[in-house]
PDB file of N, CA and C in Angstrom:
ATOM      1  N   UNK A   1     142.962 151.525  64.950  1.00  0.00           N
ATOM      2  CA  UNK A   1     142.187 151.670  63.745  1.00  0.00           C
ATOM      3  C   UNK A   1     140.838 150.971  63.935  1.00  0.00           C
ATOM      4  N   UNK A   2     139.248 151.491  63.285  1.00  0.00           N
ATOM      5  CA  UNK A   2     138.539 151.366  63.631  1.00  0.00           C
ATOM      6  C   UNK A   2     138.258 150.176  62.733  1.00  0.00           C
ATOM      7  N   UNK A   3     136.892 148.753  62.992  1.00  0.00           N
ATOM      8  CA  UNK A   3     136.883 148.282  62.138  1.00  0.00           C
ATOM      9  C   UNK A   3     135.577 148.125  61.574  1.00  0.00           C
ATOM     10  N   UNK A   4     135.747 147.823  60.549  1.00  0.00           N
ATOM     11  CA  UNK A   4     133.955 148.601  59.303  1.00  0.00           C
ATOM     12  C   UNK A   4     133.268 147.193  59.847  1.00  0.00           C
ATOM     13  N   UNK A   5     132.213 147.602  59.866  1.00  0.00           N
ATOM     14  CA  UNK A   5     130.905 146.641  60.340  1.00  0.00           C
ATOM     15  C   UNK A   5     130.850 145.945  59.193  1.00  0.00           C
ATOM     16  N   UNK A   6     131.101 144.627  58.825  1.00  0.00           N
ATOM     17  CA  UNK A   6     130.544 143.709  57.507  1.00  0.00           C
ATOM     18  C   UNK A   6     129.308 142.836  57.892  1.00  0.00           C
ATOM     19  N   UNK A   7     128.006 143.282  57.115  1.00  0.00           N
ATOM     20  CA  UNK A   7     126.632 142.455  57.442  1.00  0.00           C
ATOM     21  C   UNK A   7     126.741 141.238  57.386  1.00  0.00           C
ATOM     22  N   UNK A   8     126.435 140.169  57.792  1.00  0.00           N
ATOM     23  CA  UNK A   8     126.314 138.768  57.332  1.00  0.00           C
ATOM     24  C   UNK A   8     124.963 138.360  56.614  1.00  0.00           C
ATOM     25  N   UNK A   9     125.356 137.767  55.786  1.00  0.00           N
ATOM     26  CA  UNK A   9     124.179 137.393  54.939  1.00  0.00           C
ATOM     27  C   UNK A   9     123.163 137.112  55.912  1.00  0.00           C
ATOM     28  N   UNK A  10     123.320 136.039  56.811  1.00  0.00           N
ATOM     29  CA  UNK A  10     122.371 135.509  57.442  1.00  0.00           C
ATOM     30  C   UNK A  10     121.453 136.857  57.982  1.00  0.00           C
ATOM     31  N   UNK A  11     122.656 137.567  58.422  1.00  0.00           N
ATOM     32  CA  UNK A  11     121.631 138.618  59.594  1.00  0.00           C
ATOM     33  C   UNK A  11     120.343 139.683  58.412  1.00  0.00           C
ATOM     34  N   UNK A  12     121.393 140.129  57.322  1.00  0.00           N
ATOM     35  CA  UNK A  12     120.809 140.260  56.431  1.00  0.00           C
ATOM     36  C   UNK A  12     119.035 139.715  56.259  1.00  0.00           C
ATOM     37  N   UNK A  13     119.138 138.161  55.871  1.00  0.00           N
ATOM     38  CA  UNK A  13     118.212 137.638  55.722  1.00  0.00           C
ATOM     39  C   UNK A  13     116.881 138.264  56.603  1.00  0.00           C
ATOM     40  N   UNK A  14     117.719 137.962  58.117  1.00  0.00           N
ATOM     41  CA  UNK A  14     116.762 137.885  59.281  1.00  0.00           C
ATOM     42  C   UNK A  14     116.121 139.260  59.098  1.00  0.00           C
ATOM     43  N   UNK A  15     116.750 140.071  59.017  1.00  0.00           N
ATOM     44  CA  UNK A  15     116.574 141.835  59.123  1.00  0.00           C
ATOM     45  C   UNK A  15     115.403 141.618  58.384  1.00  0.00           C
ATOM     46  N   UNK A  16     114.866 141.539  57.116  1.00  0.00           N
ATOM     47  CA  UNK A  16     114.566 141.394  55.942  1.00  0.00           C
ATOM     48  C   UNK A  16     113.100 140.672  55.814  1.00  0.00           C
ATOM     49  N   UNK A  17     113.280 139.076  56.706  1.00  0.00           N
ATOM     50  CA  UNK A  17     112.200 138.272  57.402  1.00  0.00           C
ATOM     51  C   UNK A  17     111.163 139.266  58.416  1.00  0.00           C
ATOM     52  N   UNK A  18     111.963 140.193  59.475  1.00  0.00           N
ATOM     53  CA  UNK A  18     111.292 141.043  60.352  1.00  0.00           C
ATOM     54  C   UNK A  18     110.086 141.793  59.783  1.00  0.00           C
ATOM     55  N   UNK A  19     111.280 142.321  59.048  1.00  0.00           N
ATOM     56  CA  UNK A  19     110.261 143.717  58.282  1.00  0.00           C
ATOM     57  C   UNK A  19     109.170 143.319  57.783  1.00  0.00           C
ATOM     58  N   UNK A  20     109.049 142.228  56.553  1.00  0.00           N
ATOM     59  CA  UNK A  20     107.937 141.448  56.298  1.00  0.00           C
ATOM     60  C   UNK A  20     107.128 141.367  56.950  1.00  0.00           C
ATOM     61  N   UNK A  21     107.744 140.409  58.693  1.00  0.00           N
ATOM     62  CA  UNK A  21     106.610 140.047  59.114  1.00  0.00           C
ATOM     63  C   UNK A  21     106.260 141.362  59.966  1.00  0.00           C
ATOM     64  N   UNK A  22     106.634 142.506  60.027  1.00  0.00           N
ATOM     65  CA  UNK A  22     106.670 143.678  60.437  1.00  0.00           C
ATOM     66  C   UNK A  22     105.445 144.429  59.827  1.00  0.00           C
ATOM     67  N   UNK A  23     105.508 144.423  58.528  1.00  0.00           N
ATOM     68  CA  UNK A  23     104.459 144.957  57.608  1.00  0.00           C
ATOM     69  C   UNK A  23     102.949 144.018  57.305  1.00  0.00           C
ATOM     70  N   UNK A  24     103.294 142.601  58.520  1.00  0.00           N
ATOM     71  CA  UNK A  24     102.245 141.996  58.699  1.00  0.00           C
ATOM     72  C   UNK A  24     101.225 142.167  59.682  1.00  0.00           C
ATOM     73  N   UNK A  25     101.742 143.167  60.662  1.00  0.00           N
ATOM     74  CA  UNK A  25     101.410 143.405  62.087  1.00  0.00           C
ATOM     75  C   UNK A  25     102.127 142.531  62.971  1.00  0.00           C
ATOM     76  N   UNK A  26     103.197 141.270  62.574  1.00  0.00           N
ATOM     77  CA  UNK A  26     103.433 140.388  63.707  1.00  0.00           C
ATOM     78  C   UNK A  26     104.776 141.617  63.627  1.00  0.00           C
ATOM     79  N   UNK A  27     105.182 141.219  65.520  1.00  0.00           N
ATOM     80  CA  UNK A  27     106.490 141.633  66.216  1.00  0.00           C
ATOM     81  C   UNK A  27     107.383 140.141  66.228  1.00  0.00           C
ATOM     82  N   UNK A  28     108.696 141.103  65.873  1.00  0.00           N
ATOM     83  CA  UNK A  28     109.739 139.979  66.031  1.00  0.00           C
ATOM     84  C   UNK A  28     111.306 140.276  66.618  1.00  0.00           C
ATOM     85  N   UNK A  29     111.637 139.741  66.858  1.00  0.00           N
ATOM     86  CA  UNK A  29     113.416 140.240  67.132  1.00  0.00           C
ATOM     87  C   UNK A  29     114.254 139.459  66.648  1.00  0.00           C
ATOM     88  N   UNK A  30     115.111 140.103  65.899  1.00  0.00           N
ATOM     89  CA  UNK A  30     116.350 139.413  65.323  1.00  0.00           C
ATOM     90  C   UNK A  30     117.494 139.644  66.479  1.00  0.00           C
ATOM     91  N   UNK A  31     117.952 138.232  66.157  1.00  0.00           N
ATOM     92  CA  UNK A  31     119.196 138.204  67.161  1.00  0.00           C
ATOM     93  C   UNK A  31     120.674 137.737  66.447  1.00  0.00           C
ATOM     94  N   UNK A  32     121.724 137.999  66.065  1.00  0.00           N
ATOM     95  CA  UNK A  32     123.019 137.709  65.362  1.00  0.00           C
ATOM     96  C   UNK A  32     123.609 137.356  66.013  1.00  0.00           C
ATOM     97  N   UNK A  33     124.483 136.716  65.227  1.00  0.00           N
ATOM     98  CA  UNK A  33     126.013 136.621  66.188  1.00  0.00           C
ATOM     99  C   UNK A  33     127.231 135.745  65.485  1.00  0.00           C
ATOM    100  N   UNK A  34     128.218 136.257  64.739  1.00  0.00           N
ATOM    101  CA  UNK A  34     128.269 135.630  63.865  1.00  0.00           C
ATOM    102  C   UNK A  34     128.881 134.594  63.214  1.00  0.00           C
ATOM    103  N   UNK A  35     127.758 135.341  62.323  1.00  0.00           N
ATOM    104  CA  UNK A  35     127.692 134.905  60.987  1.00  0.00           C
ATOM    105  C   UNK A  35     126.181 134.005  61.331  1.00  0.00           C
ATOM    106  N   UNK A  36     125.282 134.041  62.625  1.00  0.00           N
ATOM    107  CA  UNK A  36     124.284 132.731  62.833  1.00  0.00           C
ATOM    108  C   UNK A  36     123.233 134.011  63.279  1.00  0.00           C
ATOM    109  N   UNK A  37     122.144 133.803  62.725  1.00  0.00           N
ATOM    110  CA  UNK A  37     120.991 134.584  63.151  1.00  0.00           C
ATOM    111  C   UNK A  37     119.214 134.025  63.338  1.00  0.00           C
ATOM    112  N   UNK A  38     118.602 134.756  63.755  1.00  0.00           N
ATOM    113  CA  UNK A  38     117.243 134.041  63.819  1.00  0.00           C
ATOM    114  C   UNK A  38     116.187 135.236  63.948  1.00  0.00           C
ATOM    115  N   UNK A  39     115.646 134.914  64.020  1.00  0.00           N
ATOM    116  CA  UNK A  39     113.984 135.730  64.358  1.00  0.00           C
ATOM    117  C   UNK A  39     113.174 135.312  64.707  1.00  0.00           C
ATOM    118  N   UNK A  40     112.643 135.864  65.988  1.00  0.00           N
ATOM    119  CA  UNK A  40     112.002 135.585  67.111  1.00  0.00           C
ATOM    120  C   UNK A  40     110.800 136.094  66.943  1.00  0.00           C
ATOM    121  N   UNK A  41     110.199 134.865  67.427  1.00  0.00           N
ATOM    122  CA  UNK A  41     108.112 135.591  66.914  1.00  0.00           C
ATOM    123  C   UNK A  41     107.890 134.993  68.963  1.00  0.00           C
ATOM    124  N   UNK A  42     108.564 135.445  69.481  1.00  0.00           N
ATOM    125  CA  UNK A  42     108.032 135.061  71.134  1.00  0.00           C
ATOM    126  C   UNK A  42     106.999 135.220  71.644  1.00  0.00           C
ATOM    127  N   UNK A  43     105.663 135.685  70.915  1.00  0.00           N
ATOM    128  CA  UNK A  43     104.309 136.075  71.454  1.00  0.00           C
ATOM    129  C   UNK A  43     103.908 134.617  71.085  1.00  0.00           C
ATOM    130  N   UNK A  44     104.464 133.800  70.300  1.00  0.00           N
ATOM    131  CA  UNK A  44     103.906 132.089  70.002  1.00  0.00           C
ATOM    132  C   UNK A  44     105.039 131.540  69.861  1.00  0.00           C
ATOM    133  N   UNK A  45     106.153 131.631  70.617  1.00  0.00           N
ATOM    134  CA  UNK A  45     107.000 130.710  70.937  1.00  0.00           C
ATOM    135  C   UNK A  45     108.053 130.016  69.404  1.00  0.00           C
ATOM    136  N   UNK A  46     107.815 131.227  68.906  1.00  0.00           N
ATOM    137  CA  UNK A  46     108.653 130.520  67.184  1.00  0.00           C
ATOM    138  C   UNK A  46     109.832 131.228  67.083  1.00  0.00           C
ATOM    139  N   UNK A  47     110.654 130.366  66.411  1.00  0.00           N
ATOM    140  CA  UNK A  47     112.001 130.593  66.373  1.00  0.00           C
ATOM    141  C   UNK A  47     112.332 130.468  64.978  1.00  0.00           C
ATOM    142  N   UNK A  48     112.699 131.624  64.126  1.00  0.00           N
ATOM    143  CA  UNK A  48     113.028 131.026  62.864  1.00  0.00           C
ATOM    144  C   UNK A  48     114.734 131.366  62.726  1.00  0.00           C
ATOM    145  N   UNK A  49     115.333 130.568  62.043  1.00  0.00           N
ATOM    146  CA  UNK A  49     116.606 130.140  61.807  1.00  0.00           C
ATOM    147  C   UNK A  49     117.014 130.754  60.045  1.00  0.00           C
ATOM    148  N   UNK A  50     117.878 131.334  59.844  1.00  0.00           N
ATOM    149  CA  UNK A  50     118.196 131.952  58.864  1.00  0.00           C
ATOM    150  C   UNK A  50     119.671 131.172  58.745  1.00  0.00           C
ATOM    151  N   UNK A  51     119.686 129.886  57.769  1.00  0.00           N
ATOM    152  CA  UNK A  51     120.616 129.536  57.905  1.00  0.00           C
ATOM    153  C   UNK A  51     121.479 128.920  56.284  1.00  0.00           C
ATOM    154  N   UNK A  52     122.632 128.771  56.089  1.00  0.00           N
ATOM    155  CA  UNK A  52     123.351 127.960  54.836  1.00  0.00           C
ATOM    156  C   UNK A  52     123.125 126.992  54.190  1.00  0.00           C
ATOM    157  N   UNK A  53     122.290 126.217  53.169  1.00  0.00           N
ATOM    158  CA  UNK A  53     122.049 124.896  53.259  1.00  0.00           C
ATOM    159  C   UNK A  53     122.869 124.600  52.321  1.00  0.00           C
ATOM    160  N   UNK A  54     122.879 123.428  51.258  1.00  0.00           N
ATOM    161  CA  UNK A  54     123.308 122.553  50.384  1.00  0.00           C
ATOM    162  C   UNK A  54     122.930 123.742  49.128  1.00  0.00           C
ATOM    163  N   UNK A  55     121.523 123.904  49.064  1.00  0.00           N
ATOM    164  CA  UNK A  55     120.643 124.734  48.074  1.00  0.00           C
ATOM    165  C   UNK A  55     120.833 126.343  48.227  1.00  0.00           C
ATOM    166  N   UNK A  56     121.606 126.885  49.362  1.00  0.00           N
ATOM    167  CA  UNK A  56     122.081 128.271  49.480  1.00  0.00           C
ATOM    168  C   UNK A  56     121.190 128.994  50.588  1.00  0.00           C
ATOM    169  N   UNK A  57     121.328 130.217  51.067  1.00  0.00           N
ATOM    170  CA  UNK A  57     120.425 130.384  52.071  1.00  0.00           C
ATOM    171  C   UNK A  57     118.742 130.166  51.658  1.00  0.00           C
ATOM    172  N   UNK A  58     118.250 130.131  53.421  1.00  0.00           N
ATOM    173  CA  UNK A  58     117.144 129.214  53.794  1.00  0.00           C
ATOM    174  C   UNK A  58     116.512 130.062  54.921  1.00  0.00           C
ATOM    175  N   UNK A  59     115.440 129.890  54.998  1.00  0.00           N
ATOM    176  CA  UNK A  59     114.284 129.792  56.380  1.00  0.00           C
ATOM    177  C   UNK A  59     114.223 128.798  56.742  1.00  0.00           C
ATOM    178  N   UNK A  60     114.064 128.350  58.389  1.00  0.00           N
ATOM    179  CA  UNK A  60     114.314 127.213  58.857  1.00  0.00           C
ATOM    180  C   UNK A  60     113.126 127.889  60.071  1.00  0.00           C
ATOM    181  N   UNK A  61     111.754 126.445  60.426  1.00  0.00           N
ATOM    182  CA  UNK A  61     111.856 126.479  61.876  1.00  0.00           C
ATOM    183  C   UNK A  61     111.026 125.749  61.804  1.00  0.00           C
ATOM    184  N   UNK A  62     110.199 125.645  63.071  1.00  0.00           N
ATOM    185  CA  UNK A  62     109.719 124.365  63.467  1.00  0.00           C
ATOM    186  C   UNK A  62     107.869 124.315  63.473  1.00  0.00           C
ATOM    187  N   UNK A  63     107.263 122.985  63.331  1.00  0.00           N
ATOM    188  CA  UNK A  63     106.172 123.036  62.975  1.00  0.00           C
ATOM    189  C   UNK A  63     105.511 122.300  64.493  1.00  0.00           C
ATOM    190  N   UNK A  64     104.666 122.638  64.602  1.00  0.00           N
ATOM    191  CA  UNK A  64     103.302 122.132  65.640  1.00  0.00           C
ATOM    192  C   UNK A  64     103.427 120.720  65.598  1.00  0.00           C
ATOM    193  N   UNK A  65     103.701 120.184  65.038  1.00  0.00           N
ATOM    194  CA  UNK A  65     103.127 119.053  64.948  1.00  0.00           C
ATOM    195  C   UNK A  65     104.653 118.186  65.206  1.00  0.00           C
ATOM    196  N   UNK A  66     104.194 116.818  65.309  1.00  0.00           N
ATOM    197  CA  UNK A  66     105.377 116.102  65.606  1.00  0.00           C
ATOM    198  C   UNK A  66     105.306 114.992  64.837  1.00  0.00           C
ATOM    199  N   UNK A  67     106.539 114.326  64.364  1.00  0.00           N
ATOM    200  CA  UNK A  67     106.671 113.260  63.378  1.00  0.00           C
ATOM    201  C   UNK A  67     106.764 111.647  63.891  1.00  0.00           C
ATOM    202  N   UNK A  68     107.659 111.115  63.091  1.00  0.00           N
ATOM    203  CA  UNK A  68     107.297 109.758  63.542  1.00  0.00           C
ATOM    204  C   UNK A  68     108.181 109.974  64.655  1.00  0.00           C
ATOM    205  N   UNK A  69     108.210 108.756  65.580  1.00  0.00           N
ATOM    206  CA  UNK A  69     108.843 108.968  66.936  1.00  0.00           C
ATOM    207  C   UNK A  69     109.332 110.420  67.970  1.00  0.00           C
ATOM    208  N   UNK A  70     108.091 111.354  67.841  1.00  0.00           N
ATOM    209  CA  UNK A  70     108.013 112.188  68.671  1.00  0.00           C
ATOM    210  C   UNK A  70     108.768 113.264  68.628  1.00  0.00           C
ATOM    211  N   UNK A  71     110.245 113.376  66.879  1.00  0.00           N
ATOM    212  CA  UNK A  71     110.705 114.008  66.997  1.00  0.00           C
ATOM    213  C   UNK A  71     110.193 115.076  66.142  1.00  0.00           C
ATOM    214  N   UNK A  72     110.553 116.311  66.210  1.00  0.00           N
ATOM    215  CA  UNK A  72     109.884 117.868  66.116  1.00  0.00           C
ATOM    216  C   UNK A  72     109.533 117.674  64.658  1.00  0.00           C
ATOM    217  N   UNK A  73     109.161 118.537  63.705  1.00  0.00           N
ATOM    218  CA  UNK A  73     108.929 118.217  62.213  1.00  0.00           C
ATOM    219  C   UNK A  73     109.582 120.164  62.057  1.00  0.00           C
ATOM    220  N   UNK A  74     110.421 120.099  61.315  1.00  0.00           N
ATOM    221  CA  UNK A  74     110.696 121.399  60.774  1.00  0.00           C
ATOM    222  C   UNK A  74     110.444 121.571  58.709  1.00  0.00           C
ATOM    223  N   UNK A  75     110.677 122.904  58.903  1.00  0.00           N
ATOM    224  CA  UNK A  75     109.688 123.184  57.603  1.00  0.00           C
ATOM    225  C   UNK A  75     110.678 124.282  57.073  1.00  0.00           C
ATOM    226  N   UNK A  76     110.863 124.808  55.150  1.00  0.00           N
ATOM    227  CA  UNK A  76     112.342 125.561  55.388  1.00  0.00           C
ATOM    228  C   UNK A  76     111.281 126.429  53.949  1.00  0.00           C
ATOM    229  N   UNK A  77     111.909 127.212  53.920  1.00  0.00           N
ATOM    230  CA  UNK A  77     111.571 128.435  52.912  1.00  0.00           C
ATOM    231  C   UNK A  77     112.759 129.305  52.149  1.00  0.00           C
ATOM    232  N   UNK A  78     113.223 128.985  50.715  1.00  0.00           N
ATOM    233  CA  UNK A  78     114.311 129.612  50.331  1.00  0.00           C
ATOM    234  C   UNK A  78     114.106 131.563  51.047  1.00  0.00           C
ATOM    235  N   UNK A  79     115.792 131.196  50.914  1.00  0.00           N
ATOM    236  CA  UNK A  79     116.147 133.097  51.449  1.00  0.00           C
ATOM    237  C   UNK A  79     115.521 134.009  50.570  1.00  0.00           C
ATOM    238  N   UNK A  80     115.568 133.374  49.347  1.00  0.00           N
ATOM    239  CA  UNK A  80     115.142 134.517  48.049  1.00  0.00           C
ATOM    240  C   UNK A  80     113.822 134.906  48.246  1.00  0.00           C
ATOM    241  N   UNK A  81     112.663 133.865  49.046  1.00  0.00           N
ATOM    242  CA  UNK A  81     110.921 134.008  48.867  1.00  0.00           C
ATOM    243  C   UNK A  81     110.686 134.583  50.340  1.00  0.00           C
ATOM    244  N   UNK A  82     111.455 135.630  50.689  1.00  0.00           N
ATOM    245  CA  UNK A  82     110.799 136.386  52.047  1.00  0.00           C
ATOM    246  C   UNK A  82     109.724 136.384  52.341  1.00  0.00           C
ATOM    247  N   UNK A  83     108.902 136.837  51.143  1.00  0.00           N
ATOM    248  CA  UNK A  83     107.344 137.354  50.919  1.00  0.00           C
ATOM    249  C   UNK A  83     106.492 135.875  51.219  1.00  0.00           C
ATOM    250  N   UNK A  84     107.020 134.528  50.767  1.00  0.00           N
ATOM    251  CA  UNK A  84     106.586 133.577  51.317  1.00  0.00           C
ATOM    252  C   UNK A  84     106.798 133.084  52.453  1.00  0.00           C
ATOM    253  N   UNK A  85     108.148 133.316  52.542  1.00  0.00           N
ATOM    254  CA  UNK A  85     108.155 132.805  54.300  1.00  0.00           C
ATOM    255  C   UNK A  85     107.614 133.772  55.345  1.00  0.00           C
ATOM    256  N   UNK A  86     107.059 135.157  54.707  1.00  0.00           N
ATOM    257  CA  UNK A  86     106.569 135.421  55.420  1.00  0.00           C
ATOM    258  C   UNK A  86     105.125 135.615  56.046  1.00  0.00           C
ATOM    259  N   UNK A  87     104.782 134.555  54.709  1.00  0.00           N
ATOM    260  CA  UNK A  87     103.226 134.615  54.434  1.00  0.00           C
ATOM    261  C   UNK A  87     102.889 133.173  55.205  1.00  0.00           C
ATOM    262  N   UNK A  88     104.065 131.801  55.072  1.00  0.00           N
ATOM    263  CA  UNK A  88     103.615 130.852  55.830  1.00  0.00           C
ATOM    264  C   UNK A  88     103.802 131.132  57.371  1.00  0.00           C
ATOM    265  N   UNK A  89     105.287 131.939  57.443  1.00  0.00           N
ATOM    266  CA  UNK A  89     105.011 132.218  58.847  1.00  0.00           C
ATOM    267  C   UNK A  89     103.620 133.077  59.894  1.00  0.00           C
ATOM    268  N   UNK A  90     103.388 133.914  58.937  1.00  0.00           N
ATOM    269  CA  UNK A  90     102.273 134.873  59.336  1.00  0.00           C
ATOM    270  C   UNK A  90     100.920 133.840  59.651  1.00  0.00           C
ATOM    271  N   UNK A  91     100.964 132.839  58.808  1.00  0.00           N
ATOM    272  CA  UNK A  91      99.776 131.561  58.988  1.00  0.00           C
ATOM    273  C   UNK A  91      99.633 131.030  59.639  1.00  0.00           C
ATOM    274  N   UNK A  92     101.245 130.360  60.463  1.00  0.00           N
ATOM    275  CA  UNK A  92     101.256 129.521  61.777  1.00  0.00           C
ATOM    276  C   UNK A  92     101.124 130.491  63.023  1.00  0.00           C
ATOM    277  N   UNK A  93     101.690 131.714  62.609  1.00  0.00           N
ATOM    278  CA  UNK A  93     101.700 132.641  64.063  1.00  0.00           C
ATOM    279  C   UNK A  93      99.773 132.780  64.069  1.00  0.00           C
ATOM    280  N   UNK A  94      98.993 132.907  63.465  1.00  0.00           N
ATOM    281  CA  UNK A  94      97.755 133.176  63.733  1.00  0.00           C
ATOM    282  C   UNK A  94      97.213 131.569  64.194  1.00  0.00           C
ATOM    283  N   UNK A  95      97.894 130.583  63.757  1.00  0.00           N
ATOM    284  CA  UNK A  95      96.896 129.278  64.113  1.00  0.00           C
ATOM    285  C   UNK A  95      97.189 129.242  65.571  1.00  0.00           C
ATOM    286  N   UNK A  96      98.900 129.535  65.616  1.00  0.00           N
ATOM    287  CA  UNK A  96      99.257 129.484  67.310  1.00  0.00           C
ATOM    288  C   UNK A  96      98.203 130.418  68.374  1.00  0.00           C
ATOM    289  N   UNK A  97      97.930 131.158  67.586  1.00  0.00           N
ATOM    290  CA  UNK A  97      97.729 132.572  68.723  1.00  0.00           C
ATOM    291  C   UNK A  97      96.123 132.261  68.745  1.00  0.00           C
ATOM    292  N   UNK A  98      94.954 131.260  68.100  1.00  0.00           N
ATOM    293  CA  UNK A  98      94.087 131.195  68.145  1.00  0.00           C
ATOM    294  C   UNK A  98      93.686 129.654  68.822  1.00  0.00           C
ATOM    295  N   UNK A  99      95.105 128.837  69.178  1.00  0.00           N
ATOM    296  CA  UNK A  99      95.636 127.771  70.278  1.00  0.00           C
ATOM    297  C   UNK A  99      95.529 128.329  70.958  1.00  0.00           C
ATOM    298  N   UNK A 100      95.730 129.319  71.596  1.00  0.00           N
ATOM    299  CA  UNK A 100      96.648 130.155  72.435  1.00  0.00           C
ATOM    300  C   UNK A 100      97.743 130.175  72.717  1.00  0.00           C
ATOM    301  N   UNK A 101      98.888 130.103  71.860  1.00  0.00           N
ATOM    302  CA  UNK A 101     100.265 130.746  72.192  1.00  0.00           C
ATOM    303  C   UNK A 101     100.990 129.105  71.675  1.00  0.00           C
ATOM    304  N   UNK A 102     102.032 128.336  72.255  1.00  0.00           N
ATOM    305  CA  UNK A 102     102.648 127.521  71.687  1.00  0.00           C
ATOM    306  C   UNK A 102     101.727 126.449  71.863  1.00  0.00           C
TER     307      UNK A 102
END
């Protein structure tokens, strides 16, 4: 017996994040596996994380800059504000790409 494909929220999310940033001109790839997904902006080295929090799903990834003792600084965007996470993401992918790349 065959068995029915059930979406995961997360991947959901990610699918969803793409298109956005899809309809931004940026390229991305979603990758699943489950129930854990992300989206890949690899032309500037970004990784965003579509993940469960305390507050319910989230955008998760990481910022340029580094905090106190050298460790990474990450930055999160509710699941519900696509249109924003895809508007801050669309912001850092242009600051990266005018760095040049990461």
């Amino acid at each position: 017996m065959a068995r029915a494909l059930v979406a995961s929220p997360a991947g959901e999310l990610a699918h969803a994040l793409s298109a956005e940033l899809g309809r931004r001109g940026i390229a991305s790839q979603v990758s699943e596996c489950e129930g854990i997904a992300l989206v890949g902006v690899w032309s500037v080295g970004l990784a965003v994380w579509c993940e469960w929090s305390d507050t319910g799903w989230r955008f998760r990834w990481g910022m340029d800059a580094s905090g106190p003792g050298g460790r990474l600084r990450y930055t999160a965007c509710p699941g519900s504000a696509v249109e924003t996470a895809g508007r801050r993401i669309a912001s850092l992918y242009e600051d990266r790409r005018r760095c040049g790349g990461e």
